[in-house]
N, C-alpha and C. Protein backbone atom coordinates (compact mmCIF):
# COMPACT_ATOMS: atom_id res chain seq x y z
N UNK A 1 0.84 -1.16 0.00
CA UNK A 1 0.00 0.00 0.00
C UNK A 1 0.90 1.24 0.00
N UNK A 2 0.16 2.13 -0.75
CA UNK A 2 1.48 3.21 -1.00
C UNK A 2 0.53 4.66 -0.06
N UNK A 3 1.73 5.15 0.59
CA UNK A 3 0.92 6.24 2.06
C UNK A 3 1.02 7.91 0.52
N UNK A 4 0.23 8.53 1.44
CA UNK A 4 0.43 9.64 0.57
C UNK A 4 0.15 10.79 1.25
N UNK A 5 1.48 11.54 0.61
CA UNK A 5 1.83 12.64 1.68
C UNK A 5 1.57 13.96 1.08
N UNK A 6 0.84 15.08 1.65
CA UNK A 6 0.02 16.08 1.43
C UNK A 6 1.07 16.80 1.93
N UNK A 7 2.55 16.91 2.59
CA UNK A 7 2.89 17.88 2.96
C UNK A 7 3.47 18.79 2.16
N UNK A 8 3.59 18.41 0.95
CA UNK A 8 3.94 19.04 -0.48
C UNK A 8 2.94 20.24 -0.93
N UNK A 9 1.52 19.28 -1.23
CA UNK A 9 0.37 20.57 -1.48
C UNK A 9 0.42 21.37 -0.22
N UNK A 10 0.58 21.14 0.94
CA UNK A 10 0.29 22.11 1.94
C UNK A 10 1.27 23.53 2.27
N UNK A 11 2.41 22.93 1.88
CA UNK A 11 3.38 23.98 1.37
C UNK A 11 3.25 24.81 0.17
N UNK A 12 2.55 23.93 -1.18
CA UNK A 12 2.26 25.33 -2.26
C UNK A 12 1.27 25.99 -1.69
N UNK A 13 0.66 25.78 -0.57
CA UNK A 13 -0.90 26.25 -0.66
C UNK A 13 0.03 27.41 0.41
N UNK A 14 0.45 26.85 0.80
CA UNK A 14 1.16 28.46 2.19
C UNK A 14 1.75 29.17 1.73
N UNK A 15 2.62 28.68 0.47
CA UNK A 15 3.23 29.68 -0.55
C UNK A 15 2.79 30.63 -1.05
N UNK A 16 1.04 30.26 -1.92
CA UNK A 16 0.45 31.07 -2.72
C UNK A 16 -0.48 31.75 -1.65
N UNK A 17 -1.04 31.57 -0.06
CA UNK A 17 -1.70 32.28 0.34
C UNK A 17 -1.03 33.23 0.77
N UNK A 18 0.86 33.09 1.40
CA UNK A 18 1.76 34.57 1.16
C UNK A 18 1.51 35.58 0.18
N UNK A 19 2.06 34.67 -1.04
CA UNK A 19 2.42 35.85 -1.69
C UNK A 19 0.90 36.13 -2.59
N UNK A 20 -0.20 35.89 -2.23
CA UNK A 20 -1.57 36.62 -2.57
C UNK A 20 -1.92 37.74 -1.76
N UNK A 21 -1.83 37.13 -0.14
CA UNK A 21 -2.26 37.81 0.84
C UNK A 21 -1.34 38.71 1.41
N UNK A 22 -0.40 38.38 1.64
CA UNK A 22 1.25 39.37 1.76
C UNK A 22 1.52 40.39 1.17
N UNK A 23 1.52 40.28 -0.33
CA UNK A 23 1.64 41.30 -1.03
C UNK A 23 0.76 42.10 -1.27
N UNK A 24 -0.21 41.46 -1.10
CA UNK A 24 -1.82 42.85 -0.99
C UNK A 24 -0.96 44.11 0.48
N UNK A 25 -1.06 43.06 1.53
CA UNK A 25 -0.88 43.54 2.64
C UNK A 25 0.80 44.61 2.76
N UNK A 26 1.54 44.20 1.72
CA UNK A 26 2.62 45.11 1.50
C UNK A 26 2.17 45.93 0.80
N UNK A 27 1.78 46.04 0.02
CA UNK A 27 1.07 46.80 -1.36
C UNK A 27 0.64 48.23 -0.23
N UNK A 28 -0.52 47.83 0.49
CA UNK A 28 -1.16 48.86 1.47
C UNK A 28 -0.33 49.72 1.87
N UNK A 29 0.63 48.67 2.60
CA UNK A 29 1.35 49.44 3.53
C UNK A 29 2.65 50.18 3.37
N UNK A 30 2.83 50.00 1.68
CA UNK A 30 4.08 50.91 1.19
C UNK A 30 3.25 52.18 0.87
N UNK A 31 1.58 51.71 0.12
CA UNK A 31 0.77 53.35 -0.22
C UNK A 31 0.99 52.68 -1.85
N UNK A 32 0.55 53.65 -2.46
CA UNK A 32 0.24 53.39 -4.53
C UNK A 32 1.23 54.32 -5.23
N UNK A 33 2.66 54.48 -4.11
CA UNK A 33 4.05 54.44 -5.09
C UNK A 33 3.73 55.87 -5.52
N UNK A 34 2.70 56.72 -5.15
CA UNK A 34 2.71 58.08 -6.31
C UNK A 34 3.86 58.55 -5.02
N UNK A 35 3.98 59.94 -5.93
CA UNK A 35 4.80 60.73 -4.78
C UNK A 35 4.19 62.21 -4.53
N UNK A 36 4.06 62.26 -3.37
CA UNK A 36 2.65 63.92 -3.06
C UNK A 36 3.43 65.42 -3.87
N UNK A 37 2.07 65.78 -4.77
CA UNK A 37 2.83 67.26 -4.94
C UNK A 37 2.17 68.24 -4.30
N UNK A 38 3.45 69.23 -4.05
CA UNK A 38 2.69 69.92 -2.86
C UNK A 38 1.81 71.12 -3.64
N UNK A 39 0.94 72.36 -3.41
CA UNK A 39 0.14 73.37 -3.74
C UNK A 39 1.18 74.12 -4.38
N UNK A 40 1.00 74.79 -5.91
CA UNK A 40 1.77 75.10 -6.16
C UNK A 40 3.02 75.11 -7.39
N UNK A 41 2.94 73.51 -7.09
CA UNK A 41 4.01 72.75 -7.93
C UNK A 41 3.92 73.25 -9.23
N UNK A 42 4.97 73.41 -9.88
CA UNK A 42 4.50 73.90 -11.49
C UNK A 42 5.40 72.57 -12.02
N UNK A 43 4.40 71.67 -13.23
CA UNK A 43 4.99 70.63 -13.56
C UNK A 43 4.84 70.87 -15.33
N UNK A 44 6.28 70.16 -15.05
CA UNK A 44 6.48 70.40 -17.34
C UNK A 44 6.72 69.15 -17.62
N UNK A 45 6.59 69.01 -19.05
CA UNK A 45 6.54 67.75 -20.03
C UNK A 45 7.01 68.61 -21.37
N UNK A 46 7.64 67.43 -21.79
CA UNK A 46 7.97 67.62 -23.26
C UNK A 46 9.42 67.73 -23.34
N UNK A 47 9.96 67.14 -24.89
CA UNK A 47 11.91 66.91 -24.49
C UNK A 47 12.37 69.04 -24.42
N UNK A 48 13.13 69.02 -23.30
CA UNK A 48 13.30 70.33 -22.65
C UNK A 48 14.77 71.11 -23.90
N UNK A 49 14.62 71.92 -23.72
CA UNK A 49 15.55 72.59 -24.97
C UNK A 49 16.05 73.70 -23.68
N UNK A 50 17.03 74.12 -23.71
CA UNK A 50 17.97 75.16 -22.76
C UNK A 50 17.74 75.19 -21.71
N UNK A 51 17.16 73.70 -20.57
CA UNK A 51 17.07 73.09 -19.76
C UNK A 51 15.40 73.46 -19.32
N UNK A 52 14.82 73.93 -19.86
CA UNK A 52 12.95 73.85 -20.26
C UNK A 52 12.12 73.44 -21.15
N UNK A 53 11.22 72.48 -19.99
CA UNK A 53 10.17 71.65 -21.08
C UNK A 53 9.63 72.33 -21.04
N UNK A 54 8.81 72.49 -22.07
CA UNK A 54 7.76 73.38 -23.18
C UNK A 54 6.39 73.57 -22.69
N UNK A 55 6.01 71.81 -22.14
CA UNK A 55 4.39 72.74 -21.42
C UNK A 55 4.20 72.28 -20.21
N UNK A 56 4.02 72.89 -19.44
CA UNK A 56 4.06 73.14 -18.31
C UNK A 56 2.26 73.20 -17.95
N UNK A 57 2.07 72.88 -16.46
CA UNK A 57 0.79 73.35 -15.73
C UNK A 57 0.86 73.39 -14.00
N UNK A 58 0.52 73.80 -13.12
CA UNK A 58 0.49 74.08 -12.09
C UNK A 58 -0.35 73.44 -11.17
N UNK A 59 -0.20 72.65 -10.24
CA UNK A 59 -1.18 71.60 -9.02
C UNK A 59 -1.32 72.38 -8.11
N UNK A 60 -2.87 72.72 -8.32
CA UNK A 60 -3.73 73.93 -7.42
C UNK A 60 -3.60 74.26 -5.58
N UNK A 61 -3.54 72.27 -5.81
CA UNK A 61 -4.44 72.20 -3.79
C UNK A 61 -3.27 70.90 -3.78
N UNK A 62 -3.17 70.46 -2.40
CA UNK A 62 -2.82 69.30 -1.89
C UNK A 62 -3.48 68.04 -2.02
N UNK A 63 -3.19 66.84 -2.22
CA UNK A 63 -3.86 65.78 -2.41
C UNK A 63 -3.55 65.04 -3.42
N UNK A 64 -2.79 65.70 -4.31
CA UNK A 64 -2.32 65.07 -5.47
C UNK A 64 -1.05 64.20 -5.47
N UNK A 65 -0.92 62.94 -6.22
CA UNK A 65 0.01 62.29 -6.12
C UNK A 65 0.21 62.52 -7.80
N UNK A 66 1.67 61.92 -8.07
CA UNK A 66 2.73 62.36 -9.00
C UNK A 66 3.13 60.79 -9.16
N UNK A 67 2.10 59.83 -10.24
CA UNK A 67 2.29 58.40 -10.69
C UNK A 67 3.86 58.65 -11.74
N UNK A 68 4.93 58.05 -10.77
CA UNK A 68 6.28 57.95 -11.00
C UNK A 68 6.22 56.70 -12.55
N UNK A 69 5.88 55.87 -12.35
CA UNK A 69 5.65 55.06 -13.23
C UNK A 69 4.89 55.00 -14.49
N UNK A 70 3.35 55.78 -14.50
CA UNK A 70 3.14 56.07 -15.42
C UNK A 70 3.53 57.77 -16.21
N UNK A 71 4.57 58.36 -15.17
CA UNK A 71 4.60 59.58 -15.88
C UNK A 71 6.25 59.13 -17.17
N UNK A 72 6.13 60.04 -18.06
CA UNK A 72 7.61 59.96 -18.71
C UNK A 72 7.83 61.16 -19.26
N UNK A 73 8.28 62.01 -18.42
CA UNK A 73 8.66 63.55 -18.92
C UNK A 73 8.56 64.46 -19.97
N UNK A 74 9.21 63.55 -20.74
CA UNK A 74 9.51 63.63 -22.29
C UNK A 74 8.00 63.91 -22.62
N UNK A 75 7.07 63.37 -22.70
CA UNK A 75 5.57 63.46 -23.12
C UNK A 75 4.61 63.29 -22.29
N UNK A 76 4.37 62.74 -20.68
CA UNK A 76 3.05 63.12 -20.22
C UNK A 76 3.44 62.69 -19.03
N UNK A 77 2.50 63.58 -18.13
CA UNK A 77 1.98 63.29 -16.80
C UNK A 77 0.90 62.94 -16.48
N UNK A 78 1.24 61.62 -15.11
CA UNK A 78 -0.06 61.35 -14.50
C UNK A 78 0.26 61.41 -13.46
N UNK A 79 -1.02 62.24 -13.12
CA UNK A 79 -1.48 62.82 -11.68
C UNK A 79 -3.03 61.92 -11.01
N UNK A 80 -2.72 61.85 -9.55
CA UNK A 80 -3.71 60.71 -8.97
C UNK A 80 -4.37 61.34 -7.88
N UNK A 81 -5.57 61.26 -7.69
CA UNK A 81 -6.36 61.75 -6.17
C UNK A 81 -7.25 60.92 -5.78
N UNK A 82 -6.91 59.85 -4.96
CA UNK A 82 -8.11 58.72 -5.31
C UNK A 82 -8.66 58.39 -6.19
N UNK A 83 -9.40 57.60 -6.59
CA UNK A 83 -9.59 57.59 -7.98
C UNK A 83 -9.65 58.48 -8.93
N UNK A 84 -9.20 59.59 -9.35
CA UNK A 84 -9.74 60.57 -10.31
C UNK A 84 -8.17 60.61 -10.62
N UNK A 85 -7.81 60.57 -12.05
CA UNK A 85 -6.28 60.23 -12.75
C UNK A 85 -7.02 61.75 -13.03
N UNK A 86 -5.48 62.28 -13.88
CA UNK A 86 -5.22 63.55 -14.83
C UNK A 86 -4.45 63.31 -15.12
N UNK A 87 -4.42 62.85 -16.74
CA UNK A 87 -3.21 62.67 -17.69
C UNK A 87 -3.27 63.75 -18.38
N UNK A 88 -1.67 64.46 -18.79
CA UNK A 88 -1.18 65.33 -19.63
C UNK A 88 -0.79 64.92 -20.56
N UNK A 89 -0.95 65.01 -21.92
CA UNK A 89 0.40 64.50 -23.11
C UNK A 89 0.40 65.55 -23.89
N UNK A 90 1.65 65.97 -23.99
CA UNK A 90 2.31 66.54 -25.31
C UNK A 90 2.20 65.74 -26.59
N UNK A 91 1.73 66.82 -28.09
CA UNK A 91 1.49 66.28 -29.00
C UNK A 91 2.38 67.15 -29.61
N UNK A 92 2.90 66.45 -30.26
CA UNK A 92 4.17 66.61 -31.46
C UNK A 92 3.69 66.54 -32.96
N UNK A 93 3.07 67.84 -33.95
CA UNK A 93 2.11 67.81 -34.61
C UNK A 93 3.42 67.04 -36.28
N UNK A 94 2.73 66.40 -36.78
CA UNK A 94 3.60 65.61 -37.89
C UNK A 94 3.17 66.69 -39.02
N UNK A 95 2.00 67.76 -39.02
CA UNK A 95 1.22 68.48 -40.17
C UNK A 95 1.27 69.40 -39.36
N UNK A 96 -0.65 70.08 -40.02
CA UNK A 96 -0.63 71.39 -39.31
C UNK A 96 -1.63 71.25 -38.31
N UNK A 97 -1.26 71.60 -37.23
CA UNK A 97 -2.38 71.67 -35.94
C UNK A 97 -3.17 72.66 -35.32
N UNK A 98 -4.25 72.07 -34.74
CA UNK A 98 -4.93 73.60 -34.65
C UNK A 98 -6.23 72.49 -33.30
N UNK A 99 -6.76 73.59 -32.43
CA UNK A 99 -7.39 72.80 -31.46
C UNK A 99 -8.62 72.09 -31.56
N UNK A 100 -9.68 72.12 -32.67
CA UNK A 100 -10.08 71.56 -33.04
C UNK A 100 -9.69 69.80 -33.63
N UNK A 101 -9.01 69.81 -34.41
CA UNK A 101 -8.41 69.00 -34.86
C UNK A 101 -7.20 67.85 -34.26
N UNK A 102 -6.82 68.26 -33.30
CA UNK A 102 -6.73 67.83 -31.49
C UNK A 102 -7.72 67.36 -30.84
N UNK A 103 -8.77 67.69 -30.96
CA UNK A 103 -10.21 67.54 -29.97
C UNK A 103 -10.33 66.73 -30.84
N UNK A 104 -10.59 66.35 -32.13
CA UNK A 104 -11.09 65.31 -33.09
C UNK A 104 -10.23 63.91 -32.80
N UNK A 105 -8.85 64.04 -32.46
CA UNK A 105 -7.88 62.60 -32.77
C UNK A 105 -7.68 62.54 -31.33
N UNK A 106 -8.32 63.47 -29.99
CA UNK A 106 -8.64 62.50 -28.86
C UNK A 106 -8.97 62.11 -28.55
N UNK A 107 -10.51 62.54 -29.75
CA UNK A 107 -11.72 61.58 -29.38
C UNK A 107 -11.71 60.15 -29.97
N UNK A 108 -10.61 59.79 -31.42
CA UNK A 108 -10.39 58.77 -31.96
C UNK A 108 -10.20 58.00 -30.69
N UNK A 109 -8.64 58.40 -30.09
CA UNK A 109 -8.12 57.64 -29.39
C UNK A 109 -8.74 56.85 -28.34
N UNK A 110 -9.43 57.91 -27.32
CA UNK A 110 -10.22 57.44 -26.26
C UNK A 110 -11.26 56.89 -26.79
N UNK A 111 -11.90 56.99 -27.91
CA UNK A 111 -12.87 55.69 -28.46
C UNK A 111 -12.40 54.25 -28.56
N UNK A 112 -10.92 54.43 -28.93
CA UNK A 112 -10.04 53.28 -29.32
C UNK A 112 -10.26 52.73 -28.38
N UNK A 113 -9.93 53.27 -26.75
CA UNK A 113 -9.71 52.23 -25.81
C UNK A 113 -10.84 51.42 -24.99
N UNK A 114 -12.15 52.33 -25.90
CA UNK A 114 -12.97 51.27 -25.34
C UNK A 114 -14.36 50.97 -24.13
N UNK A 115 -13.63 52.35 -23.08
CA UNK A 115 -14.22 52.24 -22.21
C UNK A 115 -15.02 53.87 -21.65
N UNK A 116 -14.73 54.97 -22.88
CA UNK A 116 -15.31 55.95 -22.56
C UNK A 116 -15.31 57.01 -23.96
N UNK A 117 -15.76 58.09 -24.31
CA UNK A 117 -16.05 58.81 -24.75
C UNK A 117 -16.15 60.27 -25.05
N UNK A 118 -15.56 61.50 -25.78
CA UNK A 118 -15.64 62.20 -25.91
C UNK A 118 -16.79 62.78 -26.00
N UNK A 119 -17.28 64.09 -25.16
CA UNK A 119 -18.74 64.66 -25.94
C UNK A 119 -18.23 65.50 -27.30
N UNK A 120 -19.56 65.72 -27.84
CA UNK A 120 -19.13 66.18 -29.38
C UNK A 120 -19.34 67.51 -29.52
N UNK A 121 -19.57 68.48 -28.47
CA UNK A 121 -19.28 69.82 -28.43
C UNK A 121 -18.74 70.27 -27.66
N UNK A 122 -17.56 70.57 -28.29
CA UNK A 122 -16.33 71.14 -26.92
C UNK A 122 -16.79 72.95 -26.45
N UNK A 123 -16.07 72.92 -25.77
CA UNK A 123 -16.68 74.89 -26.04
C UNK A 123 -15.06 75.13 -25.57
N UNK A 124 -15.02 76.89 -25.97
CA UNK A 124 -13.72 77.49 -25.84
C UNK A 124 -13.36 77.14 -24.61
N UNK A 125 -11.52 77.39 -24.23
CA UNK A 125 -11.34 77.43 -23.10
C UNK A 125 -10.17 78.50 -22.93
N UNK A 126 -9.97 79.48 -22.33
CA UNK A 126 -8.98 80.28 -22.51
C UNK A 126 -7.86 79.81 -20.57
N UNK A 127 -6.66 80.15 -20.78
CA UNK A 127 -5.65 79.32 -19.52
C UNK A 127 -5.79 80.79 -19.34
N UNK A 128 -4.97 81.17 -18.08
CA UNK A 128 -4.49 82.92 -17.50
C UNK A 128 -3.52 82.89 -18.36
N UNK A 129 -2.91 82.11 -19.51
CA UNK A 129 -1.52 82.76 -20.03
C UNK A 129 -2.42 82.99 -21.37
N UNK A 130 -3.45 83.01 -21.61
CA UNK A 130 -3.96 83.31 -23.20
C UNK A 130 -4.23 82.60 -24.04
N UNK A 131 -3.57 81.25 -23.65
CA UNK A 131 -3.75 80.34 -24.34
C UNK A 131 -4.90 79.42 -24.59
N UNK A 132 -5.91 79.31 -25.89
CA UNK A 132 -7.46 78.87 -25.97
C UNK A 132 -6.68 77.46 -26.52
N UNK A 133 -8.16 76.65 -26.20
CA UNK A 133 -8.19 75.44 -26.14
C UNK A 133 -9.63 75.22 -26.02
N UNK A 134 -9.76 73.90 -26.19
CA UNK A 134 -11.40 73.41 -25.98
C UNK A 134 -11.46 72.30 -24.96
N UNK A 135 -12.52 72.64 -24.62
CA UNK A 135 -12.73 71.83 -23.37
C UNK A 135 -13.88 71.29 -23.77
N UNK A 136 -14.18 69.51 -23.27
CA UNK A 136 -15.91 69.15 -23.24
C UNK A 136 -15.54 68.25 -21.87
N UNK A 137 -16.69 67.06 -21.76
CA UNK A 137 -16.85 66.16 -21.21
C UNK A 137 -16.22 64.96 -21.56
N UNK A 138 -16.02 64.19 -20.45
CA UNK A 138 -15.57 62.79 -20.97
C UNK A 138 -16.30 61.63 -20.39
N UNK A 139 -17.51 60.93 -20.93
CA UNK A 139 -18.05 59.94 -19.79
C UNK A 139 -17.93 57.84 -20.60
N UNK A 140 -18.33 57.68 -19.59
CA UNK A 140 -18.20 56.21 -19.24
C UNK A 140 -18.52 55.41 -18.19
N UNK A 141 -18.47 54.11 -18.76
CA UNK A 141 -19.29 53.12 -17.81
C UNK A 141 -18.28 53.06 -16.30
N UNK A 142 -18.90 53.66 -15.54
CA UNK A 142 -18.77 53.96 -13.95
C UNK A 142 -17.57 55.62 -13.90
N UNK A 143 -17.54 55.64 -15.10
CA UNK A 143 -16.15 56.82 -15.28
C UNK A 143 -16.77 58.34 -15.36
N UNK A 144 -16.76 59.67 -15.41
CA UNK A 144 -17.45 60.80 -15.70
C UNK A 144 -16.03 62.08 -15.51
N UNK A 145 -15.87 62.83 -16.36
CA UNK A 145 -14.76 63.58 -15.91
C UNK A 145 -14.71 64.60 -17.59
N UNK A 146 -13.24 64.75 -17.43
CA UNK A 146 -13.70 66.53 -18.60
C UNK A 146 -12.01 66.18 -19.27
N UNK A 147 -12.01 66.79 -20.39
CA UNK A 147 -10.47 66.83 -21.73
C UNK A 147 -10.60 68.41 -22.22
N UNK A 148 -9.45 68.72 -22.18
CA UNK A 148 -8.82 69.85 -22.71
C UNK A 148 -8.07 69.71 -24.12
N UNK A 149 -7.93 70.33 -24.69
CA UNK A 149 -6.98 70.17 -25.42
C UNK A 149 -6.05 71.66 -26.09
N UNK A 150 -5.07 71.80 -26.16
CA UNK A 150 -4.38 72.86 -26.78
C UNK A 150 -3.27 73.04 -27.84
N UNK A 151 -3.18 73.71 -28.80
CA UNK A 151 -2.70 73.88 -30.20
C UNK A 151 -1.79 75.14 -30.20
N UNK A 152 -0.58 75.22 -30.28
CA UNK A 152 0.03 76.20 -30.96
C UNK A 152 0.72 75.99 -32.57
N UNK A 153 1.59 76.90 -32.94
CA UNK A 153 2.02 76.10 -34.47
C UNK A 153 2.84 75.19 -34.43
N UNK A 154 3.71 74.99 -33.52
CA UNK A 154 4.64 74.05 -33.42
C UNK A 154 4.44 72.84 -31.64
N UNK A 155 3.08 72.80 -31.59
CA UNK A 155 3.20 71.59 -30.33
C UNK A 155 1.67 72.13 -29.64
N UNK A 156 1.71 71.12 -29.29
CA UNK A 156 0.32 70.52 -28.33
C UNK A 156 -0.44 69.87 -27.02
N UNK A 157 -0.79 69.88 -26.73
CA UNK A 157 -1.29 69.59 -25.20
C UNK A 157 -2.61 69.12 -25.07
N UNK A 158 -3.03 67.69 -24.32
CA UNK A 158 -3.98 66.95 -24.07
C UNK A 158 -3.72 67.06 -22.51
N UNK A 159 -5.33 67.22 -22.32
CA UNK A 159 -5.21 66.85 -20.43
C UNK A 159 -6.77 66.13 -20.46
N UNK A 160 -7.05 65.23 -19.65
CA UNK A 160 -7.86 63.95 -19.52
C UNK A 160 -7.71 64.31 -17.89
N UNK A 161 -8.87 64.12 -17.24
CA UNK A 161 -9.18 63.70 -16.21
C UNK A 161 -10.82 62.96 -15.58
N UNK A 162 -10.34 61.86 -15.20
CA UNK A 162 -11.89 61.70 -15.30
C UNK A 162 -12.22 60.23 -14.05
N UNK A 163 -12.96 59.92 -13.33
CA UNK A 163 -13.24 59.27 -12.42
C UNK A 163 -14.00 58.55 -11.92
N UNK A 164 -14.41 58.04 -11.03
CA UNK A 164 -16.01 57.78 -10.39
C UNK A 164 -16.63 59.00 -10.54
N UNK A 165 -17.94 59.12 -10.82
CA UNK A 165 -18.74 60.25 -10.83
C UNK A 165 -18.61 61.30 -9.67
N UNK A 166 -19.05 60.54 -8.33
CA UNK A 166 -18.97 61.24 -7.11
C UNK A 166 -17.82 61.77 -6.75
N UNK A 167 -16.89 61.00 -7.57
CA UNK A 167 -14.77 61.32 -6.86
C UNK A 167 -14.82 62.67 -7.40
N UNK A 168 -15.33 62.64 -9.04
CA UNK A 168 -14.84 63.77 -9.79
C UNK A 168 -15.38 64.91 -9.73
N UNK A 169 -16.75 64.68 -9.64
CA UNK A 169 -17.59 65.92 -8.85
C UNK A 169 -16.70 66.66 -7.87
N UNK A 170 -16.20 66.33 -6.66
CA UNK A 170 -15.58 66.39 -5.85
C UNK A 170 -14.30 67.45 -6.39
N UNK A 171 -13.77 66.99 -6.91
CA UNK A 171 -12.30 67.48 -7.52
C UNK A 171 -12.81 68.55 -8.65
N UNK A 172 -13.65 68.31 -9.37
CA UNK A 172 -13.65 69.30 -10.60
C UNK A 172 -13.07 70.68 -10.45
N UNK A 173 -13.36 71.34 -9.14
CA UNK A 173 -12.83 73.04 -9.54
C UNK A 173 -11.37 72.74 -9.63
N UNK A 174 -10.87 71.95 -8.82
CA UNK A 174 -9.25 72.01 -8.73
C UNK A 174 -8.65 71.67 -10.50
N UNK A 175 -9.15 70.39 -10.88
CA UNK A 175 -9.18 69.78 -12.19
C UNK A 175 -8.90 71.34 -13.03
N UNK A 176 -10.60 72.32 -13.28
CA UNK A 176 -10.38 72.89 -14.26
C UNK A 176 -9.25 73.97 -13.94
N UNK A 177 -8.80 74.34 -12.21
CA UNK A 177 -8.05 75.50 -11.95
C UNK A 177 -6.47 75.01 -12.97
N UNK A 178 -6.18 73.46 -12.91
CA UNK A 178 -4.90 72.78 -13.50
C UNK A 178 -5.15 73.11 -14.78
N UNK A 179 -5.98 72.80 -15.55
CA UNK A 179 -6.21 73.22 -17.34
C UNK A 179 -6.67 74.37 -17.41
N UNK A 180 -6.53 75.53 -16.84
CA UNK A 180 -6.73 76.76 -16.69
C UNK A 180 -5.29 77.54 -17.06
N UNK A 181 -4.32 76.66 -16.38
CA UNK A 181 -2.75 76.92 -15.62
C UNK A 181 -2.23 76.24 -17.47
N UNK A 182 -2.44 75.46 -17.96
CA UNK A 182 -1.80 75.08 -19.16
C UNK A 182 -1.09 76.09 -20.05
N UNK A 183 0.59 76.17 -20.31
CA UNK A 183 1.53 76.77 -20.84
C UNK A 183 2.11 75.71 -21.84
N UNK A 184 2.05 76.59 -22.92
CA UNK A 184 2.82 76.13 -24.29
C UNK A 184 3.79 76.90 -24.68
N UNK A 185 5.03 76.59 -24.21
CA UNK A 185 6.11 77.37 -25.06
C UNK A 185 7.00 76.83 -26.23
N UNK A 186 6.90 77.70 -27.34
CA UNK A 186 7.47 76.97 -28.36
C UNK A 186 8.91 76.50 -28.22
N UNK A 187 9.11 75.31 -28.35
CA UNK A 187 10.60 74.67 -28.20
C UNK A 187 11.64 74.79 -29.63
N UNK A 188 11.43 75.47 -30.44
CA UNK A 188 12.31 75.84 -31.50
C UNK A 188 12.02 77.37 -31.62
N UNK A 189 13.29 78.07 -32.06
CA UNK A 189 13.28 79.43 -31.85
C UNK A 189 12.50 80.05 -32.98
């Protein structure tokens, strides 16, 4: 008769309830890796020419985290407040650009991915530096939040923010005070 020994499965099983339950429990207790920016902060994107990136925007209030991982300088920031993201990207126009036509290929994109939507009438948006842009809505299944977009002749600017309904409600004045703050400086002389 052959005996049979379970102390094998009982060890993968202690293995995988570690590192399921462990790493949740590390996960918590390191926090979600952003790093806090404080009131104030003026943050740029885009490859920097005489040691300045090109567009720049400003984080109104406290509460904001600075996603190290999904940001990459060179072209965009993401910013986190509990659930409610704000992504920035610099657009690098291959033709001729203009903010309309920006508002049209973000709405491609964010259709692309699937899970939300551009509205189809943006209205003006002017920043304190002069700079117009259009602003609409952005909604989706459990998602609700607002896109900017901005055009000069040589470069461009997308900002996305959008959340649980109730999160973003919440946040919106700060949201539009950040795409208010949006600076485009041309990076070739």
């Amino acid at each position: 008769m052959t005996r049979v020994r379970w102390w094998g499965t009982g060890v993968v099983a202690l293995v995988l309830l570690i590192l399921c339950g462990g790493l949740a429990l590390v996960n918590a207790a390191l926090g979600s890796g952003g790093r806090p920016v404080a009131p104030g902060t003026v943050l740029s994107a885009g490859t920097p020419r005489d040691g300045m990136r090109p567009v720049t925007f400003v984080v109104p209030t406290a509460g904001w985290l600075l996603s190290p991982a999904d940001t990459t300088l060179t072209s965009n920031i993401k910013l986190l407040s509990g659930d409610v993201t704000v992504n920035l990207n610099v657009v690098v126009p291959l033709g001729r650009l203009d903010a309309r036509r920006l508002w049209d290929g973000l709405g491609r994109i964010v259709e692309a991915g699937g899970q939300t939507r551009l509205g189809a009438g943006p209205a003006p948006l002017m920043t304190a530096d002069g700079l117009t842009g259009l602003t609409g809505s952005i909604t989706g299944r459990d998602r609700t939040g607002t896109a900017a977009v901005f055009a000069t002749a040589t470069l461009g600017a997308t900002m996305t923010a959008a959340g649980p309904p109730h999160a973003y409600v919440r946040l919106a004045p700060e949201i539009e005070a950040m795409m208010r703050t949006v600076r485009i400086r041309s990076p070739w002389p």
